[in-house]
N, C-alpha and C. Protein backbone atom coordinates (compact mmCIF):
# COMPACT_ATOMS: atom_id res chain seq x y z
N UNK A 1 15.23 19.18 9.82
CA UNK A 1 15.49 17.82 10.27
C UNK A 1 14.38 16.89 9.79
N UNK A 2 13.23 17.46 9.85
CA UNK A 2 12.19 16.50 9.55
C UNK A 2 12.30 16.44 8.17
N UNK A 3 12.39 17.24 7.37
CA UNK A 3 12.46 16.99 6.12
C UNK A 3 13.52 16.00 5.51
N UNK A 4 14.64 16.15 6.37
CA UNK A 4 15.61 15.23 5.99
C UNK A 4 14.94 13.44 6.34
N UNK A 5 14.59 13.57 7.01
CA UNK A 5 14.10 12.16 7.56
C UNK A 5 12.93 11.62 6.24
N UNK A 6 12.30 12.98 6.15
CA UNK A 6 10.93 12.25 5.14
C UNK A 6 12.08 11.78 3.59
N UNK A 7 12.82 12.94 3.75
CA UNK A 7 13.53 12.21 2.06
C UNK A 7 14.74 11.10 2.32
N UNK A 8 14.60 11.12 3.58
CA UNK A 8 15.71 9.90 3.53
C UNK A 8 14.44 8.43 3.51
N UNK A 9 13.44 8.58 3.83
CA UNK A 9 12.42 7.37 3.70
C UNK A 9 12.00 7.82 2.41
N UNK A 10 11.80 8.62 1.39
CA UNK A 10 11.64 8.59 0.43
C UNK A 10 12.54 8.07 -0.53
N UNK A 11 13.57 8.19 -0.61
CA UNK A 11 14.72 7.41 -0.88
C UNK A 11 15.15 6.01 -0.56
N UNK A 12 14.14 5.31 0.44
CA UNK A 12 14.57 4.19 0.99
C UNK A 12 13.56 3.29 0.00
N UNK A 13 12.05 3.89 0.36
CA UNK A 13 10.86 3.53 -0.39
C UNK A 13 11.20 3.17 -2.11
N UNK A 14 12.06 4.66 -2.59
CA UNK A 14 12.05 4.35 -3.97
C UNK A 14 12.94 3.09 -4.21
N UNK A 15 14.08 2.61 -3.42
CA UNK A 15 15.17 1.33 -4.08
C UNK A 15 13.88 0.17 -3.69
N UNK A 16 13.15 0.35 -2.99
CA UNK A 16 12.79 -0.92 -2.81
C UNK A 16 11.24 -1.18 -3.65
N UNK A 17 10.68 -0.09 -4.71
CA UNK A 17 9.52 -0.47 -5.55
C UNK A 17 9.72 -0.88 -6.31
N UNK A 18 10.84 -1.78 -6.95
CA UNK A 18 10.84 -2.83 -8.02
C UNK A 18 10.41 -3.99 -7.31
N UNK A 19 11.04 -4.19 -5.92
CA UNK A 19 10.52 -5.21 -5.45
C UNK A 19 9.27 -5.26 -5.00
N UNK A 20 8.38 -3.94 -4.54
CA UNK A 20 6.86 -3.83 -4.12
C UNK A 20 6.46 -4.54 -5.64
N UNK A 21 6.79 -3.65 -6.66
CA UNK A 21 5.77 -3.97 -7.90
C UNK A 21 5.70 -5.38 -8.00
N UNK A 22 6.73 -6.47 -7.93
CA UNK A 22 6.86 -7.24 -8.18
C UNK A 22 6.05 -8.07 -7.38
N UNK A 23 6.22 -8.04 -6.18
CA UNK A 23 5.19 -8.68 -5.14
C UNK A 23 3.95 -8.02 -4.94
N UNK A 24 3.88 -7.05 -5.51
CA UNK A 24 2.15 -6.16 -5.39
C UNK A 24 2.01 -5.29 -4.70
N UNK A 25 1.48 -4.23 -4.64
CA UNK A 25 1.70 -3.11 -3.46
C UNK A 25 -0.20 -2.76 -3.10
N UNK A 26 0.35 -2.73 -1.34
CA UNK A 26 -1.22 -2.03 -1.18
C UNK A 26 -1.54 -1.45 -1.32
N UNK A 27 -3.04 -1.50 -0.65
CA UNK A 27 -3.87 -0.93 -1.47
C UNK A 27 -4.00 0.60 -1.20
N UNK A 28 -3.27 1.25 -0.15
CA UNK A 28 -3.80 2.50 0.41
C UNK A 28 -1.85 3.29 0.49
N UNK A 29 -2.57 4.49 -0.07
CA UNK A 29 -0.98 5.52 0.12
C UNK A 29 -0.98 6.76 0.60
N UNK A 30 -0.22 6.97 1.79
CA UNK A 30 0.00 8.19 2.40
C UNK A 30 0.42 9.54 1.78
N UNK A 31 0.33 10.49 1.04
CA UNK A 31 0.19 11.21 0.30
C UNK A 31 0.74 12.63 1.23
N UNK A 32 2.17 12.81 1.26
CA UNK A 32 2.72 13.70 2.64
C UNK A 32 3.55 14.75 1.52
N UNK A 33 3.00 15.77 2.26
CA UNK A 33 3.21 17.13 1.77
C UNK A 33 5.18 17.60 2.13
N UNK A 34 5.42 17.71 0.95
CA UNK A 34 6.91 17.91 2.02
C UNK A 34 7.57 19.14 1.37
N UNK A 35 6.77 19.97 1.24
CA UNK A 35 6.91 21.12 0.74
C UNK A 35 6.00 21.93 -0.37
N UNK A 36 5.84 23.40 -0.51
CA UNK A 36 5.36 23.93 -1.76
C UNK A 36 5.94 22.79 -3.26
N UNK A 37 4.67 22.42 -3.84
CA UNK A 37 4.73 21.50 -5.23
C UNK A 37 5.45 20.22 -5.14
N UNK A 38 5.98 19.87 -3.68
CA UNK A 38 6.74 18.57 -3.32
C UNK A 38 5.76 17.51 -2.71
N UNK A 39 5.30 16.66 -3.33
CA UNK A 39 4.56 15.42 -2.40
C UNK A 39 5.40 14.21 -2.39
N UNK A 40 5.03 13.47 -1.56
CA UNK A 40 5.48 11.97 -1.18
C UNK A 40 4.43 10.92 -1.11
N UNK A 41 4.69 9.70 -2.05
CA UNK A 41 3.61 8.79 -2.02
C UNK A 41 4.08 7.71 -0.90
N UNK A 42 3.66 7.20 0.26
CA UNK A 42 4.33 6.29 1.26
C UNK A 42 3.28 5.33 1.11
N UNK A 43 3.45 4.19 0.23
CA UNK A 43 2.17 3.19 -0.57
C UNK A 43 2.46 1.78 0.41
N UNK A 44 2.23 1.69 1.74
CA UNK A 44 2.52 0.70 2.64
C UNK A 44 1.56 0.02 3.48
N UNK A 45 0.55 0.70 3.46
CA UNK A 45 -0.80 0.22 4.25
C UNK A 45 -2.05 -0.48 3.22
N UNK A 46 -2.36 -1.61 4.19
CA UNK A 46 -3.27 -2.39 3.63
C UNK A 46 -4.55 -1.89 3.97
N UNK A 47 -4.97 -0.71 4.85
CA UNK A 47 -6.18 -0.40 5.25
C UNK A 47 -6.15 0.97 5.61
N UNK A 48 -7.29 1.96 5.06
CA UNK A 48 -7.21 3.19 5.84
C UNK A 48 -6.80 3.60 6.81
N UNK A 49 -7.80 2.92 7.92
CA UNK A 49 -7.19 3.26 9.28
C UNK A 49 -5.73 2.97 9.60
N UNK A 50 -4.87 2.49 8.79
CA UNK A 50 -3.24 2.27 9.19
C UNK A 50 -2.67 3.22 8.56
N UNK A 51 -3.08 3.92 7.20
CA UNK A 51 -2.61 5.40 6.88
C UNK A 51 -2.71 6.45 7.68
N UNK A 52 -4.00 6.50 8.23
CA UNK A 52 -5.09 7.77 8.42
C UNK A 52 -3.80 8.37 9.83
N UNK A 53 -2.89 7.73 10.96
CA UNK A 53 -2.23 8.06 11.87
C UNK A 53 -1.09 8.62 11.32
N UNK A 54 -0.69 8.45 10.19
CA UNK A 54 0.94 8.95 9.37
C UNK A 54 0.26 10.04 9.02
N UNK A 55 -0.80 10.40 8.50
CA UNK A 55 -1.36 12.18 7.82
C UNK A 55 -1.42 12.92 8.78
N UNK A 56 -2.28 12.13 10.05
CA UNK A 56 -2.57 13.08 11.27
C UNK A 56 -1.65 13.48 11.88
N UNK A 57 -0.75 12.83 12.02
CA UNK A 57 0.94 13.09 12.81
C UNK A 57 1.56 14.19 12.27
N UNK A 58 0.99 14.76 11.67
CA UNK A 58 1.57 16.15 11.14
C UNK A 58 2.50 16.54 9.89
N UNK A 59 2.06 15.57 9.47
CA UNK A 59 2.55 15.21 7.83
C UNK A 59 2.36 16.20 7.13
N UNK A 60 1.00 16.51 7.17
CA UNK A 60 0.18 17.31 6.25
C UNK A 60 -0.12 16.56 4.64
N UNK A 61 -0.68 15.48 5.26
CA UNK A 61 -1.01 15.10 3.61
C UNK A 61 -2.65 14.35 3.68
N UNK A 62 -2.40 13.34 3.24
CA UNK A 62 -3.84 12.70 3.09
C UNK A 62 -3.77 11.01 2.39
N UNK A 63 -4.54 10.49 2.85
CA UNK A 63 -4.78 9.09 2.86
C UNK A 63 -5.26 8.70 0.98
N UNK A 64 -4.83 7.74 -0.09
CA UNK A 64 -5.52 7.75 -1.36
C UNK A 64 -5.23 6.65 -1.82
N UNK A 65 -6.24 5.86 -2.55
CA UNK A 65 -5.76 4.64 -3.10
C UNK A 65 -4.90 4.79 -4.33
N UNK A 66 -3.95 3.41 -3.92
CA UNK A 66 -2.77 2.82 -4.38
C UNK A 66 -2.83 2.98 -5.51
N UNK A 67 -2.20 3.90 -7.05
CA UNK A 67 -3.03 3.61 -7.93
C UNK A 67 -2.26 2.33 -9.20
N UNK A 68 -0.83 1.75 -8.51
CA UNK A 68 -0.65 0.69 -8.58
C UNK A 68 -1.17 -0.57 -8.60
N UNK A 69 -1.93 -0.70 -7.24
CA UNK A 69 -2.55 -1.98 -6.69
C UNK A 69 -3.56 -2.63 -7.60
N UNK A 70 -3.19 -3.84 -7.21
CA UNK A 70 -4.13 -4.72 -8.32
C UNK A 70 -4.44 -5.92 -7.12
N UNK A 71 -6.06 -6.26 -7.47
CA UNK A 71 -6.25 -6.80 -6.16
C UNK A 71 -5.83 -7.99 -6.81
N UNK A 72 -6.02 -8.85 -5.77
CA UNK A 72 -5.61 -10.41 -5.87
C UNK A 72 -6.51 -11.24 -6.57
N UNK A 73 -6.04 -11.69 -7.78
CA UNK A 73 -6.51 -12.64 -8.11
C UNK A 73 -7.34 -13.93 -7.59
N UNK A 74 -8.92 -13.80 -7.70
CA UNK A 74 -9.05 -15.24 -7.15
C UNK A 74 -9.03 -16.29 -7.86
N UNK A 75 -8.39 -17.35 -7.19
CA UNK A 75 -7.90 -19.03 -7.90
C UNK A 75 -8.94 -19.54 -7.51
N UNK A 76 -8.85 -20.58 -8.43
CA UNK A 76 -10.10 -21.35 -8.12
C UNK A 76 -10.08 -22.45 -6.97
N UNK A 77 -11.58 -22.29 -6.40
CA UNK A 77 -10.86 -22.69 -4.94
C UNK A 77 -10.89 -24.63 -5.30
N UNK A 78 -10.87 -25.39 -4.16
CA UNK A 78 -10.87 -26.79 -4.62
C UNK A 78 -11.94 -27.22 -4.84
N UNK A 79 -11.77 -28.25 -5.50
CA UNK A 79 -14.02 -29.12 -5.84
C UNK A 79 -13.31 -29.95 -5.24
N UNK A 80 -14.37 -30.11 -4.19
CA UNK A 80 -14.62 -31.53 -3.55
C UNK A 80 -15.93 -32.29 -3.99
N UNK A 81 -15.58 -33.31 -4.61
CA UNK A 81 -17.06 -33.93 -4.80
C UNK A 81 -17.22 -34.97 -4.35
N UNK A 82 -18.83 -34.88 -3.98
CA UNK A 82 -19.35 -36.14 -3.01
C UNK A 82 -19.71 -37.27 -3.84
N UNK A 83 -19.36 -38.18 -2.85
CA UNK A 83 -19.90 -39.58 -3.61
C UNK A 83 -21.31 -39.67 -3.32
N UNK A 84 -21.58 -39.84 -3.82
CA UNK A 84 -23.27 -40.94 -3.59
C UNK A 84 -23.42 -42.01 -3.50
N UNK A 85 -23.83 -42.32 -2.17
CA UNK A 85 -24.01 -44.00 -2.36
C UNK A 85 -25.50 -44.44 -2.23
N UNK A 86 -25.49 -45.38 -3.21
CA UNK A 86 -26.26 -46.11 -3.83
C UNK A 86 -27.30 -47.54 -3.15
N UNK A 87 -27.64 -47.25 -2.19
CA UNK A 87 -27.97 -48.83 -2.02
C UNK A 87 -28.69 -48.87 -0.40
């Protein structure tokens, strides 16, 4: 049963990574054992500690960065410039 559940979210995960890639995927991936030579990448958490409870729960896997993820670009932020007054 459990196995059915992990590949039915594995299956859910895969239709929807054209749209992760596209919008960016985080930075951290659950890495769940779902059998001899079978792993599962579950690439949904923005922070360790939000993986680290899906491995412990008896997954049997382990927490690893995204190796997708690309951090965010920084834009340039605004110039504000001061006037000087004169007088």
């Amino acid at each position: 049963m459990r196995i059915l559940l992990i590949a039915g979210a594995a299956m859910a995960a895969m239709s929807l990574s054209a749209t992760h890639a596209q919008a960016g995927e985080p930075p951290w991936c659950a890495v769940i054992s779902l059998g001899p030579g079978s792993v599962y990448e579950d690439c949904q958490y923005y922070s360790f500690e939000a993986c680290r409870p899906v491995v412990l729960a008896g997954n049997r896997g382990f927490c690893n960065h995204n190796p997708r993820w690309t951090p965010p670009v920084a834009g340039k932020g605004v110039s504000h410039k001061r006037r000087v007054h004169h007088g």
